[in-house]
Each structure stands twice: as C-alpha cells, then as structure tokens.
PDB file of N, CA and C in Angstrom:
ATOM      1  N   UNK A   1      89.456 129.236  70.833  1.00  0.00           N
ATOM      2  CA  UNK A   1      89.413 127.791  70.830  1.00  0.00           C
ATOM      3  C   UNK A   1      90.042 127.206  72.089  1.00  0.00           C
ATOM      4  N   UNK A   2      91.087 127.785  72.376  1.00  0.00           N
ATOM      5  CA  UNK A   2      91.793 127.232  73.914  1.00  0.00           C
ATOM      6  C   UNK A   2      90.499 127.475  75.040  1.00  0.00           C
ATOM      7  N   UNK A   3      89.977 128.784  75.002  1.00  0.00           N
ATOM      8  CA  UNK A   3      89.239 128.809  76.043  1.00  0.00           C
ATOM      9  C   UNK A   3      88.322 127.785  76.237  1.00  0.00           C
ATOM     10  N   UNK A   4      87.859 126.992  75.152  1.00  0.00           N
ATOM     11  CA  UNK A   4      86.690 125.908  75.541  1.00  0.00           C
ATOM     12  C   UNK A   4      87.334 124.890  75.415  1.00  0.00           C
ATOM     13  N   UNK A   5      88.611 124.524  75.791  1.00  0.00           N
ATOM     14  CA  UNK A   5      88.904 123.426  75.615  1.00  0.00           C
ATOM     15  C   UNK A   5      89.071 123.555  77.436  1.00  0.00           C
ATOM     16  N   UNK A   6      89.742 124.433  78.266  1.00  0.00           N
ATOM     17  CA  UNK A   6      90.022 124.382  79.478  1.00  0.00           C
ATOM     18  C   UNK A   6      88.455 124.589  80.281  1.00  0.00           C
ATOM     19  N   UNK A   7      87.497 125.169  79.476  1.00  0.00           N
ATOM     20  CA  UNK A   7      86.339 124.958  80.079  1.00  0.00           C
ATOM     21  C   UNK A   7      85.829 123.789  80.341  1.00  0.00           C
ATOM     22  N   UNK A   8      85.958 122.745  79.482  1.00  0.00           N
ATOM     23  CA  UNK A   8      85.528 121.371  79.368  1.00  0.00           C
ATOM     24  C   UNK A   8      86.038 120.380  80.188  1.00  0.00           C
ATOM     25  N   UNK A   9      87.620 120.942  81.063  1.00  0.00           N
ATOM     26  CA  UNK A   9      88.379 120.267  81.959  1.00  0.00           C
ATOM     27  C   UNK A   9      87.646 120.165  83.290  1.00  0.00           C
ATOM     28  N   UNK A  10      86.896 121.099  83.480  1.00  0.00           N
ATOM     29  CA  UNK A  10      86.417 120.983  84.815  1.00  0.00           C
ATOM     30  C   UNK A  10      85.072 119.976  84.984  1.00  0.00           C
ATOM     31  N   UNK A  11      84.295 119.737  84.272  1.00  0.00           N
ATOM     32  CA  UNK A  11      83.554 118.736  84.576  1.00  0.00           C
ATOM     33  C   UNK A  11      84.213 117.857  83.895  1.00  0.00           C
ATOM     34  N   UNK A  12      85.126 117.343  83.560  1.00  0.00           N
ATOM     35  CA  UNK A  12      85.477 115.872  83.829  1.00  0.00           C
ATOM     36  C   UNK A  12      86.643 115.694  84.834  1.00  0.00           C
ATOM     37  N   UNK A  13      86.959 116.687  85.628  1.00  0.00           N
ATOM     38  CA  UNK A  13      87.348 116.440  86.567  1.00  0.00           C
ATOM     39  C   UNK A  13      86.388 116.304  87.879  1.00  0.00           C
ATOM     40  N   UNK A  14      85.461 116.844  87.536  1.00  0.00           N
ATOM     41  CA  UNK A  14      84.290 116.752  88.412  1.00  0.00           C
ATOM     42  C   UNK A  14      83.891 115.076  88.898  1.00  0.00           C
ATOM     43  N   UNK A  15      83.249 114.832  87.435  1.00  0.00           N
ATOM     44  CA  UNK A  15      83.308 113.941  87.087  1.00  0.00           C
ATOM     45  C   UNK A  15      84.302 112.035  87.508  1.00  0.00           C
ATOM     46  N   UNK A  16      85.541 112.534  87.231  1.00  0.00           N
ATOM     47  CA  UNK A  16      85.942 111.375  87.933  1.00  0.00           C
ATOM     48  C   UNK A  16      85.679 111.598  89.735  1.00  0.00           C
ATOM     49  N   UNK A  17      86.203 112.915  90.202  1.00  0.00           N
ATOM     50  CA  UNK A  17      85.806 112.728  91.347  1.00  0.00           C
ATOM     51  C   UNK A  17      84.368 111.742  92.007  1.00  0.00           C
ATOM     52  N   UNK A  18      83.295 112.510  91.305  1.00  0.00           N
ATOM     53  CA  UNK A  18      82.231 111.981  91.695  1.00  0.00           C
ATOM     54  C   UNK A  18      82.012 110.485  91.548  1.00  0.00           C
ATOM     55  N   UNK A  19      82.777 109.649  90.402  1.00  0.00           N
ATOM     56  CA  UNK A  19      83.477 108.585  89.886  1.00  0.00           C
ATOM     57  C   UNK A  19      84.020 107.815  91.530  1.00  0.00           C
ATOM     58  N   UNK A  20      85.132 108.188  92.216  1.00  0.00           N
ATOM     59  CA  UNK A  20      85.334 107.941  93.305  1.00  0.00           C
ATOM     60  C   UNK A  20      84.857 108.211  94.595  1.00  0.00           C
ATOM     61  N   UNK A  21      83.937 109.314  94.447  1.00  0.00           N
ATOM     62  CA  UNK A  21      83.450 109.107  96.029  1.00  0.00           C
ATOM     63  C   UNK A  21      82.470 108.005  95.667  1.00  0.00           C
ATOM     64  N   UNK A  22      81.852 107.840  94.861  1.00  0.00           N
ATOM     65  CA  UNK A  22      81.084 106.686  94.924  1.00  0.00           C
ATOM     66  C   UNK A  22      81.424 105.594  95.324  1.00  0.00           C
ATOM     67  N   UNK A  23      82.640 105.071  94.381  1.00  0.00           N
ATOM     68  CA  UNK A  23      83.454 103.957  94.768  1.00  0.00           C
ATOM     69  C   UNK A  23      83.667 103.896  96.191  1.00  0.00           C
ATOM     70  N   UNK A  24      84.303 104.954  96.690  1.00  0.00           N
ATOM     71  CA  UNK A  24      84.564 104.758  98.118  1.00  0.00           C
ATOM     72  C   UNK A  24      83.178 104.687  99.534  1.00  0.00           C
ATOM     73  N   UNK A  25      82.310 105.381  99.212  1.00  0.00           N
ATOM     74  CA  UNK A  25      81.202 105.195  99.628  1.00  0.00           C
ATOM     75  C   UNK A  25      80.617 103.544  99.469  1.00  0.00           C
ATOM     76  N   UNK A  26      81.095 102.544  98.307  1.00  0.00           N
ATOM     77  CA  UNK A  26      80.415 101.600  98.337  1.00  0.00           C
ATOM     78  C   UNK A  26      81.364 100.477  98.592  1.00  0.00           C
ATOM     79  N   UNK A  27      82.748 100.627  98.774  1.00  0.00           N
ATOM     80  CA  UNK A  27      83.881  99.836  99.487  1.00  0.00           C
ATOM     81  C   UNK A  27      84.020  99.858 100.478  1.00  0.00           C
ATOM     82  N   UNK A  28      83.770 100.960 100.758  1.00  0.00           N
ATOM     83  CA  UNK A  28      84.586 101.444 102.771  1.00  0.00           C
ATOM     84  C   UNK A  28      83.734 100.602 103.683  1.00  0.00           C
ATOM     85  N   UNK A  29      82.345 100.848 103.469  1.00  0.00           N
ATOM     86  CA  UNK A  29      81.620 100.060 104.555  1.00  0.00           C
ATOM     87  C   UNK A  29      81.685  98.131 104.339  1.00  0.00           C
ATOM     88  N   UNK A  30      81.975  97.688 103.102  1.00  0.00           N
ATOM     89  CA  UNK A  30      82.477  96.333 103.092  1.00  0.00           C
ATOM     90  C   UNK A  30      83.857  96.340 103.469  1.00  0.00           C
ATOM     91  N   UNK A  31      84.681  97.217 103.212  1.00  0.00           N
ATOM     92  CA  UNK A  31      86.001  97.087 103.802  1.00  0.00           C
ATOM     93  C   UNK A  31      85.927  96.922 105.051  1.00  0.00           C
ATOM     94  N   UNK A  32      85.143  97.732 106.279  1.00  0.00           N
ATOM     95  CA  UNK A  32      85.224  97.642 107.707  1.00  0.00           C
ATOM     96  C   UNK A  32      84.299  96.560 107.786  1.00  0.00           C
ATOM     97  N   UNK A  33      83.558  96.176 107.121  1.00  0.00           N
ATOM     98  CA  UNK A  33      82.676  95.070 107.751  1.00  0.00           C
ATOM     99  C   UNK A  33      83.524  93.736 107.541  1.00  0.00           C
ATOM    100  N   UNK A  34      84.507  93.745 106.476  1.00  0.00           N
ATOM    101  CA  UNK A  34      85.443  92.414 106.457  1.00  0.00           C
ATOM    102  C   UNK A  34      86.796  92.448 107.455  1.00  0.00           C
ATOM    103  N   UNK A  35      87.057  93.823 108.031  1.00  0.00           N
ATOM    104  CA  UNK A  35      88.158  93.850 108.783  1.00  0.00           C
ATOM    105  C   UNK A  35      87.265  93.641 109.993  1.00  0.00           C
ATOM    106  N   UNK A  36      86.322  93.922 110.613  1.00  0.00           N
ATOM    107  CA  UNK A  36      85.568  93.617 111.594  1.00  0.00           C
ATOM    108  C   UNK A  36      85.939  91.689 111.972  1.00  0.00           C
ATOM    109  N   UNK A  37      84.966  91.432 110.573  1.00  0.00           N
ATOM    110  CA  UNK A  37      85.115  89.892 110.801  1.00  0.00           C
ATOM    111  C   UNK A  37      86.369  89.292 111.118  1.00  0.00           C
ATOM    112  N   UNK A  38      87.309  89.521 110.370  1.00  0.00           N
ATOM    113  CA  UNK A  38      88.905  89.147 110.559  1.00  0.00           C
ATOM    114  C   UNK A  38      89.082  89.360 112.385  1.00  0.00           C
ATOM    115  N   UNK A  39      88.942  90.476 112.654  1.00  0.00           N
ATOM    116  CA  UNK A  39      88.873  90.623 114.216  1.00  0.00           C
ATOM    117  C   UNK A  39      88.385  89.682 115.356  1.00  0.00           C
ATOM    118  N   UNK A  40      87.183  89.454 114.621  1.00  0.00           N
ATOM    119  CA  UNK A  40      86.119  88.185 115.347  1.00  0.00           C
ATOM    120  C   UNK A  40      86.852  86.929 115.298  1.00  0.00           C
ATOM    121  N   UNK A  41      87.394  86.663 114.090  1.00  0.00           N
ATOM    122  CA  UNK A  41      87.539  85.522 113.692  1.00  0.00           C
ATOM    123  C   UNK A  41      89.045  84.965 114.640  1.00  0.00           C
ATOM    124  N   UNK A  42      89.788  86.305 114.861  1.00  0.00           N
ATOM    125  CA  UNK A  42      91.153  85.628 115.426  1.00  0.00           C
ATOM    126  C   UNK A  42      90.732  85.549 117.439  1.00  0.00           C
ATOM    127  N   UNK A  43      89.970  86.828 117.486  1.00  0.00           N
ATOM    128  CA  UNK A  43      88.946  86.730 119.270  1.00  0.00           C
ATOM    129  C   UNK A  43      88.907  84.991 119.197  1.00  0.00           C
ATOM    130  N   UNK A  44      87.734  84.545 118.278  1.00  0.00           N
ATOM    131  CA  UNK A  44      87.189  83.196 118.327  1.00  0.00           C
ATOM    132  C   UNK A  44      88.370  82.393 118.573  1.00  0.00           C
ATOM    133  N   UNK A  45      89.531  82.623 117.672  1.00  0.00           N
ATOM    134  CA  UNK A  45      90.147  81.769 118.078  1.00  0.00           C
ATOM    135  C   UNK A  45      91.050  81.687 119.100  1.00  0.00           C
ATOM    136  N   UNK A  46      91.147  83.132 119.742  1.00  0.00           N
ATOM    137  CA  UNK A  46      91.781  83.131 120.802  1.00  0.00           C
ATOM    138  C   UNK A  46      90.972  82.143 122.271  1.00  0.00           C
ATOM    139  N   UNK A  47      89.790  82.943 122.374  1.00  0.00           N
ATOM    140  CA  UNK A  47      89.272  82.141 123.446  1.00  0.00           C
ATOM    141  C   UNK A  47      88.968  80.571 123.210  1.00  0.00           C
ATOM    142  N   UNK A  48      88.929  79.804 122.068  1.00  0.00           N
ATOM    143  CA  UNK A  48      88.782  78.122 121.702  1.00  0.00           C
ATOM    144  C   UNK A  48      90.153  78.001 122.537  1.00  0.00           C
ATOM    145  N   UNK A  49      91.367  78.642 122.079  1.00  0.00           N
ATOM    146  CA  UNK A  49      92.875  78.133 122.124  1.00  0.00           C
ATOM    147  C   UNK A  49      92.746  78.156 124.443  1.00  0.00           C
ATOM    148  N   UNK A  50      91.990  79.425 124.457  1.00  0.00           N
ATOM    149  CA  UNK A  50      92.351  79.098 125.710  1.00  0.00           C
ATOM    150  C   UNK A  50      91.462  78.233 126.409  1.00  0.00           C
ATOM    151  N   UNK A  51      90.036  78.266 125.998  1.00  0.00           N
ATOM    152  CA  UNK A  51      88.995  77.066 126.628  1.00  0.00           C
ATOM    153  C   UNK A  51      89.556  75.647 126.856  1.00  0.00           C
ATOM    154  N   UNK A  52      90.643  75.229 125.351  1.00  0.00           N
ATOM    155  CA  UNK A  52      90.664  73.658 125.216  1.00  0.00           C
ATOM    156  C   UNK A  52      92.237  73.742 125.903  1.00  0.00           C
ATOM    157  N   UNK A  53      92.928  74.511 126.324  1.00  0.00           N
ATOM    158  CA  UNK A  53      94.135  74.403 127.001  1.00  0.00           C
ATOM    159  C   UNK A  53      93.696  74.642 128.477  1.00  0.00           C
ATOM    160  N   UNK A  54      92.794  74.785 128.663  1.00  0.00           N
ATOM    161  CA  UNK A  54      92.631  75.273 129.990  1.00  0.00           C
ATOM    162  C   UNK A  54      91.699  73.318 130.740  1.00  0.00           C
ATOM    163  N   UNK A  55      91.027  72.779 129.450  1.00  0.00           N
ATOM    164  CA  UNK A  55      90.532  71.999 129.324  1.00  0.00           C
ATOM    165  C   UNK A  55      91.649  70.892 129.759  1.00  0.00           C
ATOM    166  N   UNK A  56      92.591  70.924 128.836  1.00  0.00           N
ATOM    167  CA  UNK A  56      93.851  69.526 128.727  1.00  0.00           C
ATOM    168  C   UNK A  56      94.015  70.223 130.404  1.00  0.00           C
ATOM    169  N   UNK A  57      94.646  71.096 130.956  1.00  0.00           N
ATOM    170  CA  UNK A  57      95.269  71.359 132.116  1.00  0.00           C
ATOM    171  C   UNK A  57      94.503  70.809 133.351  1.00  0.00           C
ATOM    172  N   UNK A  58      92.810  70.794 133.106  1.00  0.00           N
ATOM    173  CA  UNK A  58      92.442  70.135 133.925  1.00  0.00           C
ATOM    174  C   UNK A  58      92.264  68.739 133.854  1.00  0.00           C
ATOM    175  N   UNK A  59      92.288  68.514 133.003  1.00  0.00           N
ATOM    176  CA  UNK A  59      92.645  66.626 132.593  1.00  0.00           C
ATOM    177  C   UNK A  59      93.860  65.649 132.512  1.00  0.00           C
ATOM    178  N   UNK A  60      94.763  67.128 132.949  1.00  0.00           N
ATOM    179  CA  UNK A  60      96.317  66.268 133.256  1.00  0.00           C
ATOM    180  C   UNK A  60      96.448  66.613 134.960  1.00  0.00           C
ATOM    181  N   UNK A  61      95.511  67.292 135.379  1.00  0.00           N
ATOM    182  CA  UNK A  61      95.722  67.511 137.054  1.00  0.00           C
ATOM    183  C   UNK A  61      96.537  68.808 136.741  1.00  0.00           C
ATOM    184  N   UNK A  62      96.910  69.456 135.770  1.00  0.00           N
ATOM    185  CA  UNK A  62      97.183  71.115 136.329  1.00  0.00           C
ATOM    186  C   UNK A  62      96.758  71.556 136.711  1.00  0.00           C
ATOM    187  N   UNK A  63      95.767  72.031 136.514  1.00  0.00           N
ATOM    188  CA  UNK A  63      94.652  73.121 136.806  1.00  0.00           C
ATOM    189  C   UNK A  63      93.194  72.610 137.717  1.00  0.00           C
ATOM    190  N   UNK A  64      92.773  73.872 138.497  1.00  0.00           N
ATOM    191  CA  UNK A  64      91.861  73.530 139.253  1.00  0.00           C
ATOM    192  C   UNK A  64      90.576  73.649 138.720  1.00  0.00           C
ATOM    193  N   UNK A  65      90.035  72.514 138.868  1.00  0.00           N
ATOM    194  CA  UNK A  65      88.311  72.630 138.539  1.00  0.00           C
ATOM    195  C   UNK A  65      87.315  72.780 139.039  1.00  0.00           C
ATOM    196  N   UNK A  66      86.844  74.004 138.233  1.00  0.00           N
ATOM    197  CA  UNK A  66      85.416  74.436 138.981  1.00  0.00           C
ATOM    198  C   UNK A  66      86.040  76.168 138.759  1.00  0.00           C
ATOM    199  N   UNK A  67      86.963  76.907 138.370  1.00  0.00           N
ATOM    200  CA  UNK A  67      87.255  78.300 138.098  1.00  0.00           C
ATOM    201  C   UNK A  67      85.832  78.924 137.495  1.00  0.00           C
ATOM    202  N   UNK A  68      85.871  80.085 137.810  1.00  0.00           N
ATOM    203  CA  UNK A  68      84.389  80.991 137.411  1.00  0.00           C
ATOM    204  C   UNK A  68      84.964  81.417 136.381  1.00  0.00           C
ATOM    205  N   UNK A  69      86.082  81.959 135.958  1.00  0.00           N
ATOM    206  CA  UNK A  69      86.771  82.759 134.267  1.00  0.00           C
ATOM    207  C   UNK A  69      88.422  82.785 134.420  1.00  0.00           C
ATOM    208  N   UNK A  70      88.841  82.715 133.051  1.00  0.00           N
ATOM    209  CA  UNK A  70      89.490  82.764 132.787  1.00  0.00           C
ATOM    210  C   UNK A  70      90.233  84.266 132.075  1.00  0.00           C
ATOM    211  N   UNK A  71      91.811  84.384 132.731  1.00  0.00           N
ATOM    212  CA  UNK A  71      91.601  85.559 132.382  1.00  0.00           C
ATOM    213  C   UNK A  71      92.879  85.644 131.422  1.00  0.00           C
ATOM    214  N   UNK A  72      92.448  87.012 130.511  1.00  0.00           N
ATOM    215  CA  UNK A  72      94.206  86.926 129.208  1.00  0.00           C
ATOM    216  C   UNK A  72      94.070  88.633 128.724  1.00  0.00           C
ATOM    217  N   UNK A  73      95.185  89.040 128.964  1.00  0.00           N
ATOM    218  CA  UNK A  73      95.869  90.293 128.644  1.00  0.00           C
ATOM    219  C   UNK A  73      94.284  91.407 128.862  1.00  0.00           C
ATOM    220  N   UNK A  74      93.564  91.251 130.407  1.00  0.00           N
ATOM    221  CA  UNK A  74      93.368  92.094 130.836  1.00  0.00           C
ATOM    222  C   UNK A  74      91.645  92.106 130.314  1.00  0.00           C
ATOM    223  N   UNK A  75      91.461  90.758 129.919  1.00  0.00           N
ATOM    224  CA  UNK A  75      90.083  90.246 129.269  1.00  0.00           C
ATOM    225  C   UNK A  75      89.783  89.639 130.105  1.00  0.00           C
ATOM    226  N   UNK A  76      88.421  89.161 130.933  1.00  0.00           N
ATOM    227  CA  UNK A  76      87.529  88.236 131.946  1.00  0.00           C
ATOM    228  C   UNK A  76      87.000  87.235 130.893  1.00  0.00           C
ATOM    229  N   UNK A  77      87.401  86.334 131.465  1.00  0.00           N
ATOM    230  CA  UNK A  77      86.144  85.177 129.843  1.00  0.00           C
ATOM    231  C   UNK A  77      85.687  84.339 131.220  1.00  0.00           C
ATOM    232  N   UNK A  78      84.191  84.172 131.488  1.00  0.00           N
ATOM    233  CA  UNK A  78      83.488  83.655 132.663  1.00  0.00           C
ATOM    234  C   UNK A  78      83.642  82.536 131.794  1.00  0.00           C
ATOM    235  N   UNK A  79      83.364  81.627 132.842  1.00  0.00           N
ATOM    236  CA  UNK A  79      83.096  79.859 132.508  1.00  0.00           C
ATOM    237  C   UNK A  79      81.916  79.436 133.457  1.00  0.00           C
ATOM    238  N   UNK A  80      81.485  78.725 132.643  1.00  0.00           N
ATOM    239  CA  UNK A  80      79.977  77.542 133.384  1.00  0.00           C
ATOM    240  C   UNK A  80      80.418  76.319 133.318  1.00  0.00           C
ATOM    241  N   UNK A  81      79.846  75.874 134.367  1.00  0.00           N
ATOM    242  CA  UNK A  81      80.340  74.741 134.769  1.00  0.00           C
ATOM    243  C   UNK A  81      78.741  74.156 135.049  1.00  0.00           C
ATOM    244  N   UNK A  82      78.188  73.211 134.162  1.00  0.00           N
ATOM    245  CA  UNK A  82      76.954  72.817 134.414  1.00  0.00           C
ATOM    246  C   UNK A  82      76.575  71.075 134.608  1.00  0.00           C
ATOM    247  N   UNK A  83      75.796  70.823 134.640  1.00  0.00           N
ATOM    248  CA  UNK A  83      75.983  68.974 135.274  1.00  0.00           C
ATOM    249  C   UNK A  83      76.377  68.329 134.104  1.00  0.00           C
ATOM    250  N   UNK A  84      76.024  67.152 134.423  1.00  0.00           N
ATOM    251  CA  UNK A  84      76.923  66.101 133.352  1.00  0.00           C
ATOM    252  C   UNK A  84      78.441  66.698 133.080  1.00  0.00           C
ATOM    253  N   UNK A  85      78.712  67.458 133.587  1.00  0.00           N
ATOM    254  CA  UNK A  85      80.084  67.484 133.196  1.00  0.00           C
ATOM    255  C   UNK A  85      80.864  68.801 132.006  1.00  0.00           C
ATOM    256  N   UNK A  86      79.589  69.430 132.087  1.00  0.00           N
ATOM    257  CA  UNK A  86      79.147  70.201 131.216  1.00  0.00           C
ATOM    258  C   UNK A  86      80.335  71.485 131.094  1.00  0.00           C
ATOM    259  N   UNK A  87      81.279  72.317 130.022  1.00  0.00           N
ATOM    260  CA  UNK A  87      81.783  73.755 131.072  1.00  0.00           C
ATOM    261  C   UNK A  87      81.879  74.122 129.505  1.00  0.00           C
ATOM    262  N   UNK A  88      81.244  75.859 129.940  1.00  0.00           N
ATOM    263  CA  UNK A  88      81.356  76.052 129.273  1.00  0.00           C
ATOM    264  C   UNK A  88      81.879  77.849 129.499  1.00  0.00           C
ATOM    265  N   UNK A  89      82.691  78.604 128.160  1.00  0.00           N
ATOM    266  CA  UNK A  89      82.841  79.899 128.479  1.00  0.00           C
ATOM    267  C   UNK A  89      82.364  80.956 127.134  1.00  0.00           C
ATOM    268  N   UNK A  90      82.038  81.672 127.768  1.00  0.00           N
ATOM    269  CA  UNK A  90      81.150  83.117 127.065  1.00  0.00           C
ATOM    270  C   UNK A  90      82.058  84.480 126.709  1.00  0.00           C
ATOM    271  N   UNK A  91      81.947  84.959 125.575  1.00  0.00           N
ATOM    272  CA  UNK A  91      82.594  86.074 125.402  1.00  0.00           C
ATOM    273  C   UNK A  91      81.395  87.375 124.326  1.00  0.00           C
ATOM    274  N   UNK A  92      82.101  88.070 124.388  1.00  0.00           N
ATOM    275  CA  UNK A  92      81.319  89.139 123.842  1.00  0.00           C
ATOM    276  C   UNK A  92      81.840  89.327 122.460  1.00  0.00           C
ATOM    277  N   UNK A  93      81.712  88.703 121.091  1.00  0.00           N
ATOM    278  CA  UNK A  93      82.503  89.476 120.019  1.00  0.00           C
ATOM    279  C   UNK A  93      81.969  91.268 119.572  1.00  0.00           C
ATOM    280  N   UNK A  94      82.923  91.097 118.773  1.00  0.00           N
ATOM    281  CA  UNK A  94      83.262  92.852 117.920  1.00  0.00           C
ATOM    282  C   UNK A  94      81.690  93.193 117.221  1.00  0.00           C
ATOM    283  N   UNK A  95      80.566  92.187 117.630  1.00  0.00           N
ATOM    284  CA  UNK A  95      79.589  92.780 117.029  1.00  0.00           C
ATOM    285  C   UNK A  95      78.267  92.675 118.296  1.00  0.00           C
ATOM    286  N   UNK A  96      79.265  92.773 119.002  1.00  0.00           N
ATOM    287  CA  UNK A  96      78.643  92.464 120.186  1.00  0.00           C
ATOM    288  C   UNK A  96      77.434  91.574 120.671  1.00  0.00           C
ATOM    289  N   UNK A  97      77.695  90.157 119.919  1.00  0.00           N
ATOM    290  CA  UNK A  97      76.695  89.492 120.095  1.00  0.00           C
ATOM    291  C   UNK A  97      77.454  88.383 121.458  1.00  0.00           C
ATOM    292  N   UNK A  98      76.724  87.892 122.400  1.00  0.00           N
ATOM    293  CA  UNK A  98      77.273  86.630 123.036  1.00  0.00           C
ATOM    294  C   UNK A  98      77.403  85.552 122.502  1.00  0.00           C
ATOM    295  N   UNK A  99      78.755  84.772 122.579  1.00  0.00           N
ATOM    296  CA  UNK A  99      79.232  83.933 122.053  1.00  0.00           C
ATOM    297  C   UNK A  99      79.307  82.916 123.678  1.00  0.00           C
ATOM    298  N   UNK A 100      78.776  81.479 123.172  1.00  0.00           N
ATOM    299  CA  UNK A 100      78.643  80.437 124.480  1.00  0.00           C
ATOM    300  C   UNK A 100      79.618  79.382 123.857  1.00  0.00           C
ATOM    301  N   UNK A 101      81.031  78.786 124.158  1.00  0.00           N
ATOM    302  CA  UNK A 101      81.428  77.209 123.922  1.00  0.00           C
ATOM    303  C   UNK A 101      81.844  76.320 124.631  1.00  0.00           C
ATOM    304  N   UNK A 102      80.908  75.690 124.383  1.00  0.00           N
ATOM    305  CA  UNK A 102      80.956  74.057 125.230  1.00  0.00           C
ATOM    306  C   UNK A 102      81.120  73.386 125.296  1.00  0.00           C
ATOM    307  N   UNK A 103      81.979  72.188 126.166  1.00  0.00           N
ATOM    308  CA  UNK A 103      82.568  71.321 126.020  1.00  0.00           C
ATOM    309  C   UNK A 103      82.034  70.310 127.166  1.00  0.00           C
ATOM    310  N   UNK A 104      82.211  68.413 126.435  1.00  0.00           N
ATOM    311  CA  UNK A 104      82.190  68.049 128.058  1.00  0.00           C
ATOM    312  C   UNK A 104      83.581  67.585 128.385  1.00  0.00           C
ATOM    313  N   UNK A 105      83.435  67.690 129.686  1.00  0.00           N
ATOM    314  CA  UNK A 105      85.110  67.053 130.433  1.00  0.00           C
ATOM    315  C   UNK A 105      84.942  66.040 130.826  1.00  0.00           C
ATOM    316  N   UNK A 106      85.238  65.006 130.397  1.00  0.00           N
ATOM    317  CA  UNK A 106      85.618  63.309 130.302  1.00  0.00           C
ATOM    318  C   UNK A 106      86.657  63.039 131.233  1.00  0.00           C
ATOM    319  N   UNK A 107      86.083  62.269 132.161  1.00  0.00           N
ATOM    320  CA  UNK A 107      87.234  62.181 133.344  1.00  0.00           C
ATOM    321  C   UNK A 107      88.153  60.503 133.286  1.00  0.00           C
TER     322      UNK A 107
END
C-alpha cells in the first residue's frame, strides 16, 4: 500500500510543475513588456523635461538659439528648428520607434 501511494507523488509533482511553467511562460513576456513601457515612459519624460527647459533658457536669453542637439549623460537628442518658429527634438525609444516633439517658441 505505501508503494502506490509514493508512486502517485510523482505526477502531481509533475503536475504542479507543468502548473508553473505555464504560468511563467504567460507572465514573463507581459512582465518585460510592462517593464519595457515603464522605461519609455520615464526616457519620455526625460527628454520633455529637457526640450521645455532648454525652451524657458532660450526665452529668458540663456541659451543659444538655433543648437542642432542637445546632449545628457552621454545621449545626442538632435533638434529641428523649422519656420514659423517651429523646434523640435527626436529620440529613439526602447521599442525603437522615432519619437518627434514640438514646440513653438513665442518670442
């Protein structure tokens, strides 16, 4: 009687295993796809924080206008500078799509 009781242990240990790789197979890739975004999301806000400070600096006479990019901890962020007043800067996010934001500068 013992012997079929320890026989019976192994497929339900099987069992939960197979129980969790599933699980993990169907979390992991939403897990990295939401830590991805989180990534994007603080990028985005890094380059806004520096576009619209870089923005005030040229509207208080700090800063010189007409710069091709802006640069931060070893990152290039190009800027356009187009008529009407137009400037705008481009980055690459974590999903590697191009990102364009634009602003006008009101003199």
């Amino acid at each position: 009687m013992q012997l079929n009781c320890k026989g019976f242990m192994l497929p339900d240990y099987l069992l939960s295993f197979m129980i969790w790789i599933l699980i993990a197979l169907i979390w992991m890739p939403i897990y990295v796809h939401v830590l991805k975004q989180l990534q994007d999301s603080e990028e985005g806000k890094l380059v806004n924080e520096l576009f619209y400070h870089y923005l005030m600096e040229v509207k208080l006479g700090e800063a010189e206008e007409g710069i091709s990019s802006i640069e931060q901890a070893g990152t290039s962020y190009p800027m356009f500078w187009e008529k009407d007043n137009t400037v705008c800067i481009q980055y690459k996010n974590v999903f590697e799509e191009t990102i364009r934001i634009c602003d006008v500068l009101i003199e």
